[in-house]
Protein backbone atom coordinates (compact mmCIF):
# COMPACT_ATOMS: atom_id res chain seq x y z
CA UNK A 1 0.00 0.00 0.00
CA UNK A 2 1.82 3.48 -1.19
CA UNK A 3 1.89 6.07 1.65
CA UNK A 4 -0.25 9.00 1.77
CA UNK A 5 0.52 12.55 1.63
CA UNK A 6 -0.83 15.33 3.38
CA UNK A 7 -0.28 17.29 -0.17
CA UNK A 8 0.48 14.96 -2.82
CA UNK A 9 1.35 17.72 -5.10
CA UNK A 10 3.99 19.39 -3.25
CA UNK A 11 7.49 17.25 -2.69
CA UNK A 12 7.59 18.50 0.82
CA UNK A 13 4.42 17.03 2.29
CA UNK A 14 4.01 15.25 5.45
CA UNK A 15 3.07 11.87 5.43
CA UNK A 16 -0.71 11.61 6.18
CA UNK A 17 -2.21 8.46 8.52
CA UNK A 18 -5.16 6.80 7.75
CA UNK A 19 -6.84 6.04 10.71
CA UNK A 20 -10.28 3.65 10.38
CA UNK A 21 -13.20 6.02 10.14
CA UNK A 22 -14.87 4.47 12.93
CA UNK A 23 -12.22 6.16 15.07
CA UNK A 24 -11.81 9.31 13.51
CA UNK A 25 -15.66 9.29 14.17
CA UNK A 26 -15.07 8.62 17.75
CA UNK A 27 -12.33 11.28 17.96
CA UNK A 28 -14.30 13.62 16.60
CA UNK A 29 -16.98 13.15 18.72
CA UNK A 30 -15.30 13.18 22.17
CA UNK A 31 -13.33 16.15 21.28
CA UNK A 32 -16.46 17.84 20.30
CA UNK A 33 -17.77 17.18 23.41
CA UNK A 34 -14.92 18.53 25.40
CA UNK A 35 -15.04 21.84 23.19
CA UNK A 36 -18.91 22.46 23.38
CA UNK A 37 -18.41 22.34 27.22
CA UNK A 38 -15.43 24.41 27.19
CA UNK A 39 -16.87 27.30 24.93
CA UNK A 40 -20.53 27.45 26.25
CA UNK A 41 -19.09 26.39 29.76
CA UNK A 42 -17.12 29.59 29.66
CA UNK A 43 -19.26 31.47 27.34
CA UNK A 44 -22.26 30.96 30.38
CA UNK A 45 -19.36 32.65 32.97
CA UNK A 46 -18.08 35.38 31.16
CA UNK A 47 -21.88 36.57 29.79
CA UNK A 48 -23.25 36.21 33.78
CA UNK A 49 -20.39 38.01 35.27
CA UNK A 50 -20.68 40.84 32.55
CA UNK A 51 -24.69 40.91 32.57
CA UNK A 52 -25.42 40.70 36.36
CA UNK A 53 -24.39 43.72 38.37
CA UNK A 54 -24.23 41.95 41.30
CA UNK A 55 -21.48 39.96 40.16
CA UNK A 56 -19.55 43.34 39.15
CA UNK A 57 -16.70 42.76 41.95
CA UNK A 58 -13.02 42.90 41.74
CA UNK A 59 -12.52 38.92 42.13
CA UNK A 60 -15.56 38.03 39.62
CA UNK A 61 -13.22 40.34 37.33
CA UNK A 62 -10.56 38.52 37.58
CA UNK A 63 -12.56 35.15 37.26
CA UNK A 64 -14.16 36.78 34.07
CA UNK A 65 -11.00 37.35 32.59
CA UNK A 66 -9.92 33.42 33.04
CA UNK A 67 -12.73 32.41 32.07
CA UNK A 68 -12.32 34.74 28.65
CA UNK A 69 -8.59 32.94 27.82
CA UNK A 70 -10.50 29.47 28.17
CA UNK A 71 -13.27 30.43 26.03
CA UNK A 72 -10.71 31.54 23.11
CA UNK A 73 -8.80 28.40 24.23
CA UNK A 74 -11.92 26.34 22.67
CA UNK A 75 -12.41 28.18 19.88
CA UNK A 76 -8.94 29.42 18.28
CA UNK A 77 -7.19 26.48 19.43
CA UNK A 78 -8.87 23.39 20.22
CA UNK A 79 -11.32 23.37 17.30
CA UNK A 80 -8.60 23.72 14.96
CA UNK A 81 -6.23 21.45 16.47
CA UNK A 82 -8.89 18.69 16.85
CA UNK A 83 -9.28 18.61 13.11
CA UNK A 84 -4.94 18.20 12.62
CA UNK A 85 -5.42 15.42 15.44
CA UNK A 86 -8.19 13.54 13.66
CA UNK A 87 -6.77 14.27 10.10
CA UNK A 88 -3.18 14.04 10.73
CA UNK A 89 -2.44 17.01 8.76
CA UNK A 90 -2.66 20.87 9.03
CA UNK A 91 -4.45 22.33 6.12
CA UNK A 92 -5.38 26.16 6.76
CA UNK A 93 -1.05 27.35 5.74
CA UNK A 94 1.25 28.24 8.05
CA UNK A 95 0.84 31.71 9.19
CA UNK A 96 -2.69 30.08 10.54
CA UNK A 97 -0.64 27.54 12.19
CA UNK A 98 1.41 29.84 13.75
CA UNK A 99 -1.45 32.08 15.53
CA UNK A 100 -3.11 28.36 16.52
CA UNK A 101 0.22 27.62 18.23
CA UNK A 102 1.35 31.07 19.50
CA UNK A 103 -2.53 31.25 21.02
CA UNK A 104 -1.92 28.72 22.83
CA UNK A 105 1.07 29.76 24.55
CA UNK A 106 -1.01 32.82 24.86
CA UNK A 107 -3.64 31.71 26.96
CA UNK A 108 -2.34 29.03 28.57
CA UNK A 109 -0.10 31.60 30.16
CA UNK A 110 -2.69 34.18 30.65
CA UNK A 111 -4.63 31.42 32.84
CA UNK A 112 -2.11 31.00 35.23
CA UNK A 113 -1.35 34.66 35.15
CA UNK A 114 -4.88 34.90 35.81
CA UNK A 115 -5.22 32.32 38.74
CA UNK A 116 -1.83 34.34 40.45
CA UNK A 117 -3.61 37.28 40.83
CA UNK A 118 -6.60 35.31 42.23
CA UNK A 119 -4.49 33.98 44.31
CA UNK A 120 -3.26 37.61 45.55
CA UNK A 121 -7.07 38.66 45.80
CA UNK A 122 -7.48 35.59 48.02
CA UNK A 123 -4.97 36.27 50.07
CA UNK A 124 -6.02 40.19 51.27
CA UNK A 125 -9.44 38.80 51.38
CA UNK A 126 -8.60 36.42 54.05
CA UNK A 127 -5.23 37.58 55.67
CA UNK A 128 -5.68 41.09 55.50
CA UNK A 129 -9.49 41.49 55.17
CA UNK A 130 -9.15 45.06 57.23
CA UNK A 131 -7.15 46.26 53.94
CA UNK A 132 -9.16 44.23 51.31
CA UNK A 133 -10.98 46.95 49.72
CA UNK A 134 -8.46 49.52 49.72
CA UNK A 135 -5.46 47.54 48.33
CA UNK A 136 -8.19 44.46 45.84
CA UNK A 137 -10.41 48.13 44.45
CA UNK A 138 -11.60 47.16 40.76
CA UNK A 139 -8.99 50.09 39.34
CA UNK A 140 -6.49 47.98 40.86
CA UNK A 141 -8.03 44.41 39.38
CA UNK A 142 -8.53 46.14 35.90
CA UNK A 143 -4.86 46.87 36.11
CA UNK A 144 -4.14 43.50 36.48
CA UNK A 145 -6.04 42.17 33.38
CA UNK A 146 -4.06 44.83 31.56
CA UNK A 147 -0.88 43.35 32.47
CA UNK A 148 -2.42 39.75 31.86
CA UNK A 149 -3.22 40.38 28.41
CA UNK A 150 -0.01 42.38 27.61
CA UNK A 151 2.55 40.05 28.70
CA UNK A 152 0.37 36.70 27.56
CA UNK A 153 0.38 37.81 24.03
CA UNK A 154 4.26 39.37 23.96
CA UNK A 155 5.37 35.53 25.29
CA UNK A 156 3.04 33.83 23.08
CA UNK A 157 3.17 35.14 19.79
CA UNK A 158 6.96 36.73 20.37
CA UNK A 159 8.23 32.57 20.93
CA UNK A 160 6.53 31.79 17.53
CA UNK A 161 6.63 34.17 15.05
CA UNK A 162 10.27 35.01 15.68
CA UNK A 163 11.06 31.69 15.92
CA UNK A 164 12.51 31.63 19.26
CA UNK A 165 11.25 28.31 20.05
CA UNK A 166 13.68 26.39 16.91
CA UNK A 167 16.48 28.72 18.58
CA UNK A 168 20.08 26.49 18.29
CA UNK A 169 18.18 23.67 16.75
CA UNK A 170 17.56 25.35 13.47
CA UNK A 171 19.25 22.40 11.21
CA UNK A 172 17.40 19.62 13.30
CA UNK A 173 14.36 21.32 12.53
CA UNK A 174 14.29 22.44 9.01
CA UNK A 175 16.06 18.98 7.96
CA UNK A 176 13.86 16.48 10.14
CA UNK A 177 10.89 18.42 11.42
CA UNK A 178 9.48 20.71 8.56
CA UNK A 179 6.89 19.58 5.86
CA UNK A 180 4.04 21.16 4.47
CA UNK A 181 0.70 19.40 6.67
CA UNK A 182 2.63 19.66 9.91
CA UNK A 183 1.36 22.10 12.72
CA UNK A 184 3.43 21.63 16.03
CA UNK A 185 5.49 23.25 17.82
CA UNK A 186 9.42 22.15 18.98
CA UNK A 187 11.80 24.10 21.47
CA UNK A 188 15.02 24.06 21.46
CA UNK A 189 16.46 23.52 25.35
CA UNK A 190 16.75 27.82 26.07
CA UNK A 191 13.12 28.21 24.77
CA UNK A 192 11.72 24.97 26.70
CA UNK A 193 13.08 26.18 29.85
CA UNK A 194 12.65 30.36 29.96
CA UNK A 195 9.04 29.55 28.48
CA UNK A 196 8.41 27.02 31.04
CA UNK A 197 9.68 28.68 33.83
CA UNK A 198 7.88 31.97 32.94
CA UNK A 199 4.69 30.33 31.68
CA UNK A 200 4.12 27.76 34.59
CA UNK A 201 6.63 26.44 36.63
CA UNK A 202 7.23 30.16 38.62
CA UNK A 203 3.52 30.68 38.66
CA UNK A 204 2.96 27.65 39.95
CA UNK A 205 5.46 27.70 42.80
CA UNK A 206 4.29 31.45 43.50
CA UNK A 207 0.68 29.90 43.75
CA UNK A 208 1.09 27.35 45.98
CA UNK A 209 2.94 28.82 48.10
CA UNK A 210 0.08 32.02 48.51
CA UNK A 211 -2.27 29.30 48.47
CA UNK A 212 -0.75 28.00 51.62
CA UNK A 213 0.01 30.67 53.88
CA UNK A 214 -4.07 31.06 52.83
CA UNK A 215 -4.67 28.11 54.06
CA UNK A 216 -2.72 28.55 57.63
CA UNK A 217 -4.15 31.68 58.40
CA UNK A 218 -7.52 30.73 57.52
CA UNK A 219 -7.23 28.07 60.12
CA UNK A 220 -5.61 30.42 62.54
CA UNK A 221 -8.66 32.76 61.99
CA UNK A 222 -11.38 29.49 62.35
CA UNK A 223 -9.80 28.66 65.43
CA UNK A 224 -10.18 32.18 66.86
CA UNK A 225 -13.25 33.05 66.01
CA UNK A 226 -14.47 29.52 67.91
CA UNK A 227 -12.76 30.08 70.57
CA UNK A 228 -14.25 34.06 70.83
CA UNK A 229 -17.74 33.21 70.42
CA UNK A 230 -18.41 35.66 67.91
CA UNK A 231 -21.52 36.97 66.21
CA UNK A 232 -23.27 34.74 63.59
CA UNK A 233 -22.46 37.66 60.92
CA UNK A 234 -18.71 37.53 61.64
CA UNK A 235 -18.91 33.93 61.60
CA UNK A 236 -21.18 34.11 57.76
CA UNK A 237 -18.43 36.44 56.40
CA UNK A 238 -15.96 34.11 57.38
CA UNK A 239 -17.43 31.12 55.59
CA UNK A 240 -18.21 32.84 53.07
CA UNK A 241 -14.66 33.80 52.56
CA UNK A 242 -13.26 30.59 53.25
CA UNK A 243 -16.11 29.09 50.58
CA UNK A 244 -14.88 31.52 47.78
CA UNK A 245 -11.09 30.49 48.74
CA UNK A 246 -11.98 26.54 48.96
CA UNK A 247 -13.50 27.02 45.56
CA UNK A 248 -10.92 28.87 43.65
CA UNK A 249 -8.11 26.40 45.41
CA UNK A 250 -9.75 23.71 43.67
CA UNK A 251 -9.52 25.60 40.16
CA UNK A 252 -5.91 25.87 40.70
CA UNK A 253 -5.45 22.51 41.77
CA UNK A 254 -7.29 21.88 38.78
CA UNK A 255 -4.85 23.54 36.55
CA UNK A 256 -2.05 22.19 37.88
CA UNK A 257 -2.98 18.45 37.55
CA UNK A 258 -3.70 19.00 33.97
CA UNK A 259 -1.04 20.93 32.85
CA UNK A 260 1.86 19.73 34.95
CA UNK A 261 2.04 16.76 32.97
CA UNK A 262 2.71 18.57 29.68
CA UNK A 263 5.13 21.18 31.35
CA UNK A 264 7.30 18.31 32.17
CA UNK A 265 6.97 16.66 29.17
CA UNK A 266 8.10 20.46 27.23
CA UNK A 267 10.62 20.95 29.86
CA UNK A 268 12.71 17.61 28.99
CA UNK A 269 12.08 16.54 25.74
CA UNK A 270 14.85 18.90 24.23
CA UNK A 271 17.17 17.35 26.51
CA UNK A 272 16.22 13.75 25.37
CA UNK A 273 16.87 14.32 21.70
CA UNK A 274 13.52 15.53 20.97
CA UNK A 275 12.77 11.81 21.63
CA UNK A 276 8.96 12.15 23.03
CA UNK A 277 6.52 10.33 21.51
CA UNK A 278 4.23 12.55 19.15
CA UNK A 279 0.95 10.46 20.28
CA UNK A 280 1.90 11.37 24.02
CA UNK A 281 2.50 15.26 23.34
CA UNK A 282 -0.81 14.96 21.99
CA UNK A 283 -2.41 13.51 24.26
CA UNK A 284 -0.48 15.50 27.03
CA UNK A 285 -1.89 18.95 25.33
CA UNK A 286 -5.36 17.74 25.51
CA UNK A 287 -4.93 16.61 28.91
CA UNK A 288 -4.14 20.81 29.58
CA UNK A 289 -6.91 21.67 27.58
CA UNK A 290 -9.63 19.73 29.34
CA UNK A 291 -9.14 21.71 32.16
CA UNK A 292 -10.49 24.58 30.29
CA UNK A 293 -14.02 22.61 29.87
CA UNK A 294 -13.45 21.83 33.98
CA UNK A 295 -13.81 25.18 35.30
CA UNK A 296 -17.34 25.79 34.18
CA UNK A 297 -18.50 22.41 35.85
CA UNK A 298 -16.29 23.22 38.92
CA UNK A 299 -18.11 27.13 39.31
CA UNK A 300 -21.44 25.37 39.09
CA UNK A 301 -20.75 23.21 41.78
CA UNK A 302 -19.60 25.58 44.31
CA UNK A 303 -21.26 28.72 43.27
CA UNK A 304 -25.28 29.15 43.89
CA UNK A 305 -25.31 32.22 41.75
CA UNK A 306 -23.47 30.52 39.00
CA UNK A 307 -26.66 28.15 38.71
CA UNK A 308 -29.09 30.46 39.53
CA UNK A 309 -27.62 32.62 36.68
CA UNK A 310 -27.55 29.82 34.28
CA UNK A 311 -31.51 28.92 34.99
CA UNK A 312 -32.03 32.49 34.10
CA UNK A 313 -30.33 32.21 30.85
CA UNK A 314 -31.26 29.33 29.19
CA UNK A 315 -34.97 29.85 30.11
CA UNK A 316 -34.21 32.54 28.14
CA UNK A 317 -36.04 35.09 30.81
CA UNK A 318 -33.06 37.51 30.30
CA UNK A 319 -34.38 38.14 26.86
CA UNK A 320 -37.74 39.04 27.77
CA UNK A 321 -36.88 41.60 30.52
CA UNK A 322 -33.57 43.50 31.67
CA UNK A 323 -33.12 40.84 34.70
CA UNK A 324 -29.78 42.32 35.19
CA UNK A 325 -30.58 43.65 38.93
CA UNK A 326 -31.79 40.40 39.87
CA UNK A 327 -30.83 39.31 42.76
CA UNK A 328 -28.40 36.28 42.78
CA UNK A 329 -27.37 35.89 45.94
CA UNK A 330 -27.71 37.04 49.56
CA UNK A 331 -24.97 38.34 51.51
């Protein structure tokens, strides 16, 4: 059986697999799956937050604005890269390939950019609650996003499109990596490790570490307040607090089981020859991009106005009346 070409009239095409169509129909269902959740998952946050002035704080800005980079994750990255995964090939030319790969970068970064400054909101809101409005105001938050979406793009599309990524591997790559059909990305070992490092791994250290002293102080704070006997409305604040801080812990921890995986894998494979299975950088990516379609599901879990605010939409009451005082929680 002659191979298959990704082009089969240009002499530079990848080779092209066949895979049975009753898994390319199973692969394209699955994936579909994961992206409808991811973009209407994330569409449902970003629309509530921005419709619902109650919801207008400085933290629900921040969670708006991480829930944003994983809505544009589903739609300018995964949908495109499910079809190369399922067809083996890249077919929309390469500067299209390189915005699908430098947006990934992009907002992969942008999340965990995202979830640090969470994590600094979380931290005046429990350990300095005195100062929390004064230091967390929504000038402050909005200048956060800024700086979010500034540096997230510069990283992203600056690795790709001056092909910092290939730097000091240039002949490996243009003699055994190029062909016209292929759409992935390779680092050389002073890409892999800056853009990790910058992208994740400091982030991530940064995070837990917040995340912790959090955690200590909140149960310095329970253990006071029990042992003071205070007023039920202290005691509401605090669990409310401690709710919102539970719940955005677990979207961390969320990220960093999913991505951690694929961080180590980009992290090492320059220093293994490149050697890393294509199948398992595959799968590894998707692995980071579920979590995307994950934070939806875990919001709706914790948060009663995240449900209460999805009834409201797809009963489709908004559209019949400005429901956008409505009252979606009590303090």
């Amino acid at each position: 059986m002659e191979p298959e070409f990704c082009f089969e009239s240009r002499n530079n095409s990848c080779l092209k697999k066949n895979s049975p169509m009753p898994l390319r129909v199973t692969l394209y269902f699955i994936i579909g799956v994961i992206i409808i959740l991811t973009v209407c998952g994330n569409f449902l946050v970003t629309f509530s937050i921005a419709y619902f002035k109650q919801l207008h704080t400085p933290t629900n800005y921040l969670i708006l604005s991480l829930a944003l980079s994983d809505l544009l994750l589903g739609v300018f990255v995964m949908f495109p890269t499910m079809i190369r995964l399922v067809e083996s090939c890249w077919y929309f030319g390469d500067f299209l390939c390189n915005v699908c790969l430098s947006s990934s970068i992009t907002l992969g970064t942008a999340s965990i950019i995202n979830l640090s400054f969470i994590a600094v909101d979380r931290y005046y809101a429990v350990c300095h609650p005195l100062l929390y409005r004064t230091r967390i105001s929504t000038n402050v938050v909005l200048i956060m996003i800024f700086i979010c979406w500034t540096v997230s793009p510069i990283l992203g599309f600056g690795i790709i499109f001056l092909k910092i990524n290939i730097l000091g591997i240039e002949e490996f790559y243009y003699n055994h990596f190029v062909c016209e059909g292929q759409c992935t990305a390779i680092h050389g070992k002073l890409s892999s490790t800056v853009s990790s490092i910058v992208s994740f791994y400091l982030p991530a250290v940064i995070l837990l570490g917040v995340y912790l002293k959090i955690f200590l102080v909140a149960q310095r704070q329970f253990k006071s307040i029990k042992n003071a006997g205070c007023v039920s409305s202290v005691k509401t604040s605090n669990k409310s607090q401690t709710k919102a801080t539970k719940t955005l812990a677990i979207v961390m921890g969320a990220f960093l089981s999913c991505w951690t995986p694929f961080f180590v894998c980009v992290i090492t494979n320059p220093f293994i020859g490149n050697s890393v299975s294509p199948v398992l950088f595959e799968t590894l990516a998707w692995l980071g991009f579920l979590n995307s379609a994950m934070n939806p599901i875990i919001y709706a879990f914790f948060y009663s106005w995240f449900r209460k605010a999805f009834q409201l939409i797809t009963s489709g009451n908004i559209f019949k009346s400005d429901l956008s005082e409505t009252t979606l929680f009590t303090e």
